[in-house]
Protein backbone atom coordinates (compact mmCIF):
# COMPACT_ATOMS: atom_id res chain seq x y z
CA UNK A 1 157.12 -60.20 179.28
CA UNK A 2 154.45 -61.76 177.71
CA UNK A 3 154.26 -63.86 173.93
CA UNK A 4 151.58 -64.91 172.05
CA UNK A 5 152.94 -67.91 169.73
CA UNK A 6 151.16 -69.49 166.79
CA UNK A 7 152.23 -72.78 165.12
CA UNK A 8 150.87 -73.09 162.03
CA UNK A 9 150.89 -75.73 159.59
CA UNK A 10 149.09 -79.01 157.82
CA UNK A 11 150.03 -81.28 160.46
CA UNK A 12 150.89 -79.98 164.05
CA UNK A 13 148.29 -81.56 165.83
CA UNK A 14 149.14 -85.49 167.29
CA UNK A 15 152.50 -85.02 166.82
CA UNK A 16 153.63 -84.05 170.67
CA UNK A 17 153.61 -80.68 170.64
CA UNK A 18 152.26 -79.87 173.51
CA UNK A 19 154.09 -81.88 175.89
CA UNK A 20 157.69 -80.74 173.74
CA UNK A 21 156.72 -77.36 174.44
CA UNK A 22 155.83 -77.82 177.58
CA UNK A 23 158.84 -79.56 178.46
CA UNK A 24 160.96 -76.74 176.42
CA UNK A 25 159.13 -74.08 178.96
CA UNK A 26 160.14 -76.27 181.89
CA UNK A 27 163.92 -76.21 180.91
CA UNK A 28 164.03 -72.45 180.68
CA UNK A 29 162.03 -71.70 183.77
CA UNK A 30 159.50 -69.69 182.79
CA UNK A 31 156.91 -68.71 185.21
CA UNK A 32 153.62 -68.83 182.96
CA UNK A 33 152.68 -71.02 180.28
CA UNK A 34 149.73 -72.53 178.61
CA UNK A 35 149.40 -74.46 175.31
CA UNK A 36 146.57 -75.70 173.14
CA UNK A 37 145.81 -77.11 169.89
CA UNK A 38 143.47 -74.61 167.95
CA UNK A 39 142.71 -73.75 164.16
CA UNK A 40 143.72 -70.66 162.07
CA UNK A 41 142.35 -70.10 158.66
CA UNK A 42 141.53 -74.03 157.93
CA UNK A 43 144.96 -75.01 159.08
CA UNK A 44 145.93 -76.82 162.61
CA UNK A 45 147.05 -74.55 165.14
CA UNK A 46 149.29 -74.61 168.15
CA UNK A 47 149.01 -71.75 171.01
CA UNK A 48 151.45 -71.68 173.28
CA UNK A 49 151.43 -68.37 175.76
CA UNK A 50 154.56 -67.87 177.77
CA UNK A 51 155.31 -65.61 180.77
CA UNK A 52 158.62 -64.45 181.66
CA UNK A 53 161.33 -62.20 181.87
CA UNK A 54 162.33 -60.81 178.64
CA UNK A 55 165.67 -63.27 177.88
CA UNK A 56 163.83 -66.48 178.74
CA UNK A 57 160.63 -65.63 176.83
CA UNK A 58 162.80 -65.07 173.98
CA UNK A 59 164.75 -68.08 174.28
CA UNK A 60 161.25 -70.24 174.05
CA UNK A 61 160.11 -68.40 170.62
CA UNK A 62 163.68 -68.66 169.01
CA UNK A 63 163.49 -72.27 169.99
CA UNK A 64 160.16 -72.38 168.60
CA UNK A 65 160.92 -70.95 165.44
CA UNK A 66 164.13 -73.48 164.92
CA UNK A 67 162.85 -76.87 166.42
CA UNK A 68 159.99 -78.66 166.48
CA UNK A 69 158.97 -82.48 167.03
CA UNK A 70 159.87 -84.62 164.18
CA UNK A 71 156.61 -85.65 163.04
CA UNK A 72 155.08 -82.09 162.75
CA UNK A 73 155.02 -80.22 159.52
CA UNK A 74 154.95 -76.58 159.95
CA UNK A 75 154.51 -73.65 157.65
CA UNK A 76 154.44 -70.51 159.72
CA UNK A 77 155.65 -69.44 163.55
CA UNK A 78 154.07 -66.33 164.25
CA UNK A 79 154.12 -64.13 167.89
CA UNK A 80 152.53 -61.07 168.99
CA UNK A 81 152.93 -59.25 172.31
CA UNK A 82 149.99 -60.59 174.84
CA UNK A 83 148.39 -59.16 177.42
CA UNK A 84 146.29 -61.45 179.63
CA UNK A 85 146.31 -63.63 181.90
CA UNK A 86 148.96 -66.81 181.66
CA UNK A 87 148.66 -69.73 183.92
CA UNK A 88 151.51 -70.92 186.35
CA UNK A 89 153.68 -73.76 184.30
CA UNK A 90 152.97 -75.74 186.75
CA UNK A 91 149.06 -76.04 186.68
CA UNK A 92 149.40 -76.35 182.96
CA UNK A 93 152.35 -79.15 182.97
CA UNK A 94 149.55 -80.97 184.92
CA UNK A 95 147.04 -80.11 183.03
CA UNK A 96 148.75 -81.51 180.04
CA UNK A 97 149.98 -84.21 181.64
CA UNK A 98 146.39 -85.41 182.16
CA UNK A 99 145.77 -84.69 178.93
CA UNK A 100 148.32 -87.28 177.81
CA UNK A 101 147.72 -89.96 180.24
CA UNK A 102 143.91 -89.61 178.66
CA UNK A 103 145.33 -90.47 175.21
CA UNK A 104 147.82 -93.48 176.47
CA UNK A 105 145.68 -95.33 178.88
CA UNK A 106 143.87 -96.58 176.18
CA UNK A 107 146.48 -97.65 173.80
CA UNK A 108 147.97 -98.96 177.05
CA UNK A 109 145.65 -101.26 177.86
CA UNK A 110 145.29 -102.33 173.85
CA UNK A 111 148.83 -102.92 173.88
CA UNK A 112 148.30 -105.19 177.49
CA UNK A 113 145.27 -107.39 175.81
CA UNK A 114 147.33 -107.93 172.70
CA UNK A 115 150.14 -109.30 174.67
CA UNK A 116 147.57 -111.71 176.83
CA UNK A 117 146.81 -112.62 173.55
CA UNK A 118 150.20 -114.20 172.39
């Protein structure tokens, strides 16, 4: 089975939804998966695709539609049947681990210069 999901609110970007979906994917096994931030109708957007058998893909949108990261404000989760192609979890766990390695080094290394600094 394949899912289409759409998270949909004023603030779901920078809030770690990616990796939390990611890592929800990861705990129920499911063999395809890809996520990114997108925009729908002048509002953030999360798309998250998942791959499965029936039970597990099922499992990810009820989990979807109940939880979310703390900092995210949500209006709507929508899903729709899909039909194309889903990458292996794997390639896109790395793929958004790079991702958030990208956004830390940075702050990282701010963090490291403040602390020479004291």
């Amino acid at each position: 089975m394949k899912l289409k999901v759409k998270i949909i609110g004023h603030k779901v970007h920078d809030v770690g939804y990616r990796p939390y979906l990611t890592e929800l994917a990861m705990r129920l096994a499911l063999r395809g998966f890809e996520v990114y931030n997108d925009d729908e109708a002048g509002q953030q957007a999360v798309i998250a695709l998942a791959e499965g058998d029936e039970q597990r893909v099922m499992r990810f949108y009820n989990s979807v539609s109940k939880e979310r990261p703390q900092l995210a404000d949500v209006d709507n989760v929508l899903s729709e049947e899909y039909a194309g192609d889903v990458m292996p979890l794997w390639q896109s766990a790395s793929i958004n681990t790079a991702s958030q390695m990208n956004k830390a080094i940075p702050l990282l290394l701010e963090m490291r210069d403040d602390m020479k600094e004291m």
